[in-house]
Protein backbone atom coordinates (compact mmCIF):
# COMPACT_ATOMS: atom_id res chain seq x y z
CA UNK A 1 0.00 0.00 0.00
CA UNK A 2 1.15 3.31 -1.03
CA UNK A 3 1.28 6.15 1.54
CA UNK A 4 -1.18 8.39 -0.93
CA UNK A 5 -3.68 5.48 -0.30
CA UNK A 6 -3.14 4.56 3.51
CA UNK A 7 -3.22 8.50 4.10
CA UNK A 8 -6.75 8.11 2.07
CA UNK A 9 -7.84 5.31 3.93
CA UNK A 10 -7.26 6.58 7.37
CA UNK A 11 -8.58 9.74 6.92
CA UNK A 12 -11.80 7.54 6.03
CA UNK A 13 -11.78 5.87 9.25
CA UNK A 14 -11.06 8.77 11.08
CA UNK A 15 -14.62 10.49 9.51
CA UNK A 16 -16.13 7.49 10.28
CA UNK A 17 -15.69 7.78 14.02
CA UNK A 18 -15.82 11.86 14.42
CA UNK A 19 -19.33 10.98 12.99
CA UNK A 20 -20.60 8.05 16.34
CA UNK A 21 -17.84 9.95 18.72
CA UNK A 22 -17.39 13.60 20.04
CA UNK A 23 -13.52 13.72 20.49
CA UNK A 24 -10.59 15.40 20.26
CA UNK A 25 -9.14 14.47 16.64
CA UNK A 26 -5.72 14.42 18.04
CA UNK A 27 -6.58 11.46 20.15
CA UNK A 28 -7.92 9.40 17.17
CA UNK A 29 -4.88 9.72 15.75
CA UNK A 30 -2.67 8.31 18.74
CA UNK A 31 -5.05 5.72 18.94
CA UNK A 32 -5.18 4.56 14.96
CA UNK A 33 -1.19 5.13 15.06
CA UNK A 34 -0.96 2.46 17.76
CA UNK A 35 -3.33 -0.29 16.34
CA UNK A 36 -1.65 0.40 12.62
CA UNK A 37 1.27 -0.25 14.37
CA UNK A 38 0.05 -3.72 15.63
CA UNK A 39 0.45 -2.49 19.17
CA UNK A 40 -1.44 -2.22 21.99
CA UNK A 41 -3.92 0.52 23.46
CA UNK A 42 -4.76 1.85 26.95
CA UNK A 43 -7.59 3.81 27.43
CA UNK A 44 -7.78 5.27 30.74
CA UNK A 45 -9.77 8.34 31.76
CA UNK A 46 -12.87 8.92 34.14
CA UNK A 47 -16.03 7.37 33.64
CA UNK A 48 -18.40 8.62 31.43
CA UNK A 49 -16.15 9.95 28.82
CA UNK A 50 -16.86 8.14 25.84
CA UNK A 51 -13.89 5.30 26.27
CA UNK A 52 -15.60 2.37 25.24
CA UNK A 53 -17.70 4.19 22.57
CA UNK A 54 -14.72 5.60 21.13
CA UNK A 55 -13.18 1.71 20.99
CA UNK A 56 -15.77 0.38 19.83
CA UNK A 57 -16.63 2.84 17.02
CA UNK A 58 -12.48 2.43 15.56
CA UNK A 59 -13.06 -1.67 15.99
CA UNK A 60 -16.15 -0.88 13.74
CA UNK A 61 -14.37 1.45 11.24
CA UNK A 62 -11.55 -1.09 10.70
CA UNK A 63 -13.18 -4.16 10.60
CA UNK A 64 -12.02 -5.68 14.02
CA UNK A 65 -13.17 -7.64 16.94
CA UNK A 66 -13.82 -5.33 20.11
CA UNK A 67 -13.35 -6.64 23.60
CA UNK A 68 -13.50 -5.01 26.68
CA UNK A 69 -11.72 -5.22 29.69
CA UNK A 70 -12.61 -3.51 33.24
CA UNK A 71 -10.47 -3.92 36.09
């Protein structure tokens, strides 16, 4: 893949998501520059802050499985 087309294809996703989630777009971007990098993602904020929504919605976007884990 070309970096014209995974520059296309991201910015797809990251539509996709602004549209379900009310976030800052900075944060999207951490977050789909750790899972493109086939790494892992920690989420941690107070309740009530869209976490799980915002997980959820990128699984979605990219075509993956979702789980959730509370501690």
């Amino acid at each position: 893949m070309n970096v014209e087309l995974a520059s296309d294809r991201s910015e797809a996703v990251l539509k996709e998501i602004s549209e379900a989630v009310i976030v800052d777009r900075a944060f999207l971007e951490t977050v789909l520059t750790g899972i493109l990098a086939e790494g892992h993602v920690l989420l941690e904020d107070v309740p009530g802050t869209g976490k799980t929504l915002t997980a959820r919605s990128l699984a979605n976007a990219l075509g993956l499985e979702f789980n959730r884990i509370q501690f």
